[in-house]
Protein backbone atom coordinates (compact mmCIF):
# COMPACT_ATOMS: atom_id res chain seq x y z
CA UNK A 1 -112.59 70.80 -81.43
CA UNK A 2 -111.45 68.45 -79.13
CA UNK A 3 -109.87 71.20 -77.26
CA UNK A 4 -112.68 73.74 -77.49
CA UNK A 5 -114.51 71.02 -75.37
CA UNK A 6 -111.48 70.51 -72.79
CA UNK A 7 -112.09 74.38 -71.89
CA UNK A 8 -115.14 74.02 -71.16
CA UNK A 9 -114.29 71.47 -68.69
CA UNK A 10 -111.99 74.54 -67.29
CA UNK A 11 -114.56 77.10 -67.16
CA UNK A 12 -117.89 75.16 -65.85
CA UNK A 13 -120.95 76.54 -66.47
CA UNK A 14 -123.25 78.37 -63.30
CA UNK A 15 -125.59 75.74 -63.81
CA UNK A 16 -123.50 72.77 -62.81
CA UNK A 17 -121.61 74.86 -59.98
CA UNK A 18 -124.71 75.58 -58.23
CA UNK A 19 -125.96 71.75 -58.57
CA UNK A 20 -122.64 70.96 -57.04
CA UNK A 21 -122.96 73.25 -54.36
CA UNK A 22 -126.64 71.60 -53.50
CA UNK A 23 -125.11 68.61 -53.89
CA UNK A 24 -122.31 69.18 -51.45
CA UNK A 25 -124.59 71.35 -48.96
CA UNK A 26 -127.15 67.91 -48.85
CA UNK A 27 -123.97 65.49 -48.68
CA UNK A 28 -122.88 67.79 -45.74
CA UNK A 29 -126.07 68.47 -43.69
CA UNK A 30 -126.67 64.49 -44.06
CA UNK A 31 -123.14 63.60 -42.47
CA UNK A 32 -123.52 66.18 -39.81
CA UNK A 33 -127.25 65.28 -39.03
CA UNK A 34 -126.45 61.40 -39.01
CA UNK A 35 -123.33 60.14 -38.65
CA UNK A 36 -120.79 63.66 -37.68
CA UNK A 37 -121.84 62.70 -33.95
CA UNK A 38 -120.82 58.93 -35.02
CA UNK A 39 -117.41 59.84 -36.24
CA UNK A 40 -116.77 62.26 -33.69
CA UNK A 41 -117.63 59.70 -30.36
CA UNK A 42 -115.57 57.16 -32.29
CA UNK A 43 -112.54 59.74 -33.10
CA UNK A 44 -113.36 60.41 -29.46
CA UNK A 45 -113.51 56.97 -28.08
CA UNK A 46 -110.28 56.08 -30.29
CA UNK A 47 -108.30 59.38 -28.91
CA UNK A 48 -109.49 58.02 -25.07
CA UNK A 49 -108.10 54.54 -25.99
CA UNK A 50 -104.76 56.03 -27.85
CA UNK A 51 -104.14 58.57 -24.17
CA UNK A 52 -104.93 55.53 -21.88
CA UNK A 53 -102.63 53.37 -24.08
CA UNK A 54 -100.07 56.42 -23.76
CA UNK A 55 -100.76 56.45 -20.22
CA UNK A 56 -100.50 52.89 -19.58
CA UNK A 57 -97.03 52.35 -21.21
CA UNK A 58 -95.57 55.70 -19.45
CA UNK A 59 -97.32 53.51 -16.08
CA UNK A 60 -95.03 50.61 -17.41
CA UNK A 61 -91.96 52.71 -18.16
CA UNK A 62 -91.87 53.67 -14.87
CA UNK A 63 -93.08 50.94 -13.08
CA UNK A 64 -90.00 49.03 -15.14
CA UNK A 65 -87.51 51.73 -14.04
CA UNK A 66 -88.70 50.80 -10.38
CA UNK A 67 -88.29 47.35 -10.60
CA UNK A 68 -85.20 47.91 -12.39
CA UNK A 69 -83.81 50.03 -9.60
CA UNK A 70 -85.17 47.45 -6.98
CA UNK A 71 -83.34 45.01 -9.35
CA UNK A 72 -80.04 46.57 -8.51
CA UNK A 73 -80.75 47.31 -5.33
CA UNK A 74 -80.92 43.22 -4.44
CA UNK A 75 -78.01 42.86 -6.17
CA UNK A 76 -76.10 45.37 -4.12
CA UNK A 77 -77.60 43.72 -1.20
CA UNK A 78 -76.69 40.43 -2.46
CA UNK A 79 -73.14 41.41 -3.00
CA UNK A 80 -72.95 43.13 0.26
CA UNK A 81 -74.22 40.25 2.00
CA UNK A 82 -71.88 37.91 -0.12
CA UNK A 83 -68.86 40.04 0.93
CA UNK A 84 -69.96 39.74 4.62
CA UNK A 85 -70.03 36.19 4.32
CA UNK A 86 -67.09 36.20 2.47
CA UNK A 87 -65.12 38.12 5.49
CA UNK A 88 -67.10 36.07 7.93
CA UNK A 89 -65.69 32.92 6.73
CA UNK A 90 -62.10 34.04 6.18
CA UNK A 91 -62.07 35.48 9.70
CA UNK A 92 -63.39 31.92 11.15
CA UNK A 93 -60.94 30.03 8.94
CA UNK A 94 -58.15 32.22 10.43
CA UNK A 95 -58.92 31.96 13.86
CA UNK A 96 -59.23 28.42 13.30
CA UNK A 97 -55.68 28.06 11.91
CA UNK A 98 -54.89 30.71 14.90
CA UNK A 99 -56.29 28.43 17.47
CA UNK A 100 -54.88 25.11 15.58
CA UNK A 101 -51.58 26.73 15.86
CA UNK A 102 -51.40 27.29 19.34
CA UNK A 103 -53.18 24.04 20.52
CA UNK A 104 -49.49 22.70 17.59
CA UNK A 105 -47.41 24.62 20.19
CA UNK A 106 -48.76 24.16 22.86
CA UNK A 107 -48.50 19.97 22.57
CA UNK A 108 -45.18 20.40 21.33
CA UNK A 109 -44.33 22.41 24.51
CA UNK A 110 -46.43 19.87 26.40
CA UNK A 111 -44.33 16.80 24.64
CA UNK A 112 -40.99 18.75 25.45
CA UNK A 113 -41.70 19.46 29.46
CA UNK A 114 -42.69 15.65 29.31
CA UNK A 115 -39.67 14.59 27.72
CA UNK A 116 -37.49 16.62 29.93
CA UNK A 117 -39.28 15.25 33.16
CA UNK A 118 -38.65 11.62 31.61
CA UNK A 119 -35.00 12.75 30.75
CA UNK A 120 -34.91 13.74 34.58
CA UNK A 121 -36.36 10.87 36.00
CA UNK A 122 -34.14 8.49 34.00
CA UNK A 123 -31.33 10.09 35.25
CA UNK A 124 -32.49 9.77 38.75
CA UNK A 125 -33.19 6.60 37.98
CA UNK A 126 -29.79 5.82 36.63
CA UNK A 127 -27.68 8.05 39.47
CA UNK A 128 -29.75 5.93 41.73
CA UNK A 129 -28.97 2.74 40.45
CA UNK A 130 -25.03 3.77 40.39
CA UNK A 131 -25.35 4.57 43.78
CA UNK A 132 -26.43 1.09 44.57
CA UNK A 133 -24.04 -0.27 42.21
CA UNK A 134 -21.08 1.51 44.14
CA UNK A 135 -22.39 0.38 47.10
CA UNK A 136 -22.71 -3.21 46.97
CA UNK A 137 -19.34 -3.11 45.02
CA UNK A 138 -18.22 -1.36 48.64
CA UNK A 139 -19.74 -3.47 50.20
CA UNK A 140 -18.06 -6.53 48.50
CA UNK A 141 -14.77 -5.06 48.69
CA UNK A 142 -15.26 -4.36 52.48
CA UNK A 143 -16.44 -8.64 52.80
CA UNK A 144 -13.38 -9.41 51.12
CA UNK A 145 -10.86 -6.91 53.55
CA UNK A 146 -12.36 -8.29 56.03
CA UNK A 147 -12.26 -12.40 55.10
CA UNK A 148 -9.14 -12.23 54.48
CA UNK A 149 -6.25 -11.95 57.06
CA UNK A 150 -3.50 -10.41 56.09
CA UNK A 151 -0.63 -10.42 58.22
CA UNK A 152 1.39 -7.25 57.01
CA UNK A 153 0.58 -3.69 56.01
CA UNK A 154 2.27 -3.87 52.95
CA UNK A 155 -0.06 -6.82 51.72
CA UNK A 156 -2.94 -5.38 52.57
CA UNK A 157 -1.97 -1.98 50.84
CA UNK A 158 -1.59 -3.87 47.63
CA UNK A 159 -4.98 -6.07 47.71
CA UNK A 160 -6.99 -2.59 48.27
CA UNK A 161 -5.04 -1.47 45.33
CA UNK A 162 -5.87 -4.48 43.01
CA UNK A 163 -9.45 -4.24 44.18
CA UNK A 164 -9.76 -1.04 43.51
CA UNK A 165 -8.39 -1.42 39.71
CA UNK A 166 -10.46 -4.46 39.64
CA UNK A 167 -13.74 -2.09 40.14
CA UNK A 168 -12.53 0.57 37.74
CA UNK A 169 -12.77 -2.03 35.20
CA UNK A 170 -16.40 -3.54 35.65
């Protein structure tokens, strides 16, 4: 019997499916009298907040993007500016060494024409000094030709002789 009463569960009666249509029809106009506009504003309100959240983070995305782009862009322009630097300071070391080099060669050029001219002067110096040499050593040969009186030719031949070896000696 149990199951008689399980089909009727399956076949309801015209009775209760007009009550339930009353009862759905009230349930309905109440909702859409009172509180349809209520969930509709809100679904509303909620769809507004969801499109300007939307909106916002595609406003971010892209405003990221930019930054990251203007990111990279300093950093080009940092490297670019590094390499310039870079090249600066290489070509100012060089022409430092350049200039280093030459002032080198120059001074040692400087130091050599000074040497030479003190090479020069010393032997001036020393030609001069031979020169005097020679001549008071003439000079003392002629005082002692003269001093002494020789009587023959022959003599005097051989004291100019042994003078003469006498200077080659000093």
């Amino acid at each position: 019997m149990i199951l008689l009463e399980g089909n009727s569960l399956l076949n309801p009666s015209p009775g209760l499916i007009f009550w339930q249509l009353v009862v759905f029809s009230a349930l309905v106009f109440i909702l859409w009298k009172f509180a349809w506009k209520g969930i509709l504003s809100a679904l509303k309100e909620r769809e507004g907040e969801i499109e300007g959240a939307l909106r916002m983070a595609e406003e971010t995305r892209a405003e990221m993007a930019k930054l990251k782009s203007d990111n990279d862009k300093l950093v080009m322009e940092a490297k670019k500016e590094r390499d310039i630097i870079i090249k600066e300071a290489k070509e100012v070391s060089d022409k430092m060494i350049a200039e280093a080099k030459d002032r080198a060669v120059e001074q040692g050029n400087k130091i050599m024409e000074d040497a030479r001219e003190a090479m020069t002067q010393e032997r001036v110096k020393m030609m001069s000094q031979i020169k005097n040499e020679v001549s008071a050593l003439s000079i003392e040969i002629a005082e002692k030709v003269i001093r002494k009186e020789l009587s023959d030719k022959k003599a005097q031949e051989s004291f100019v002789s042994e003078l003469v070896s006498d200077a080659k000696l000093n």
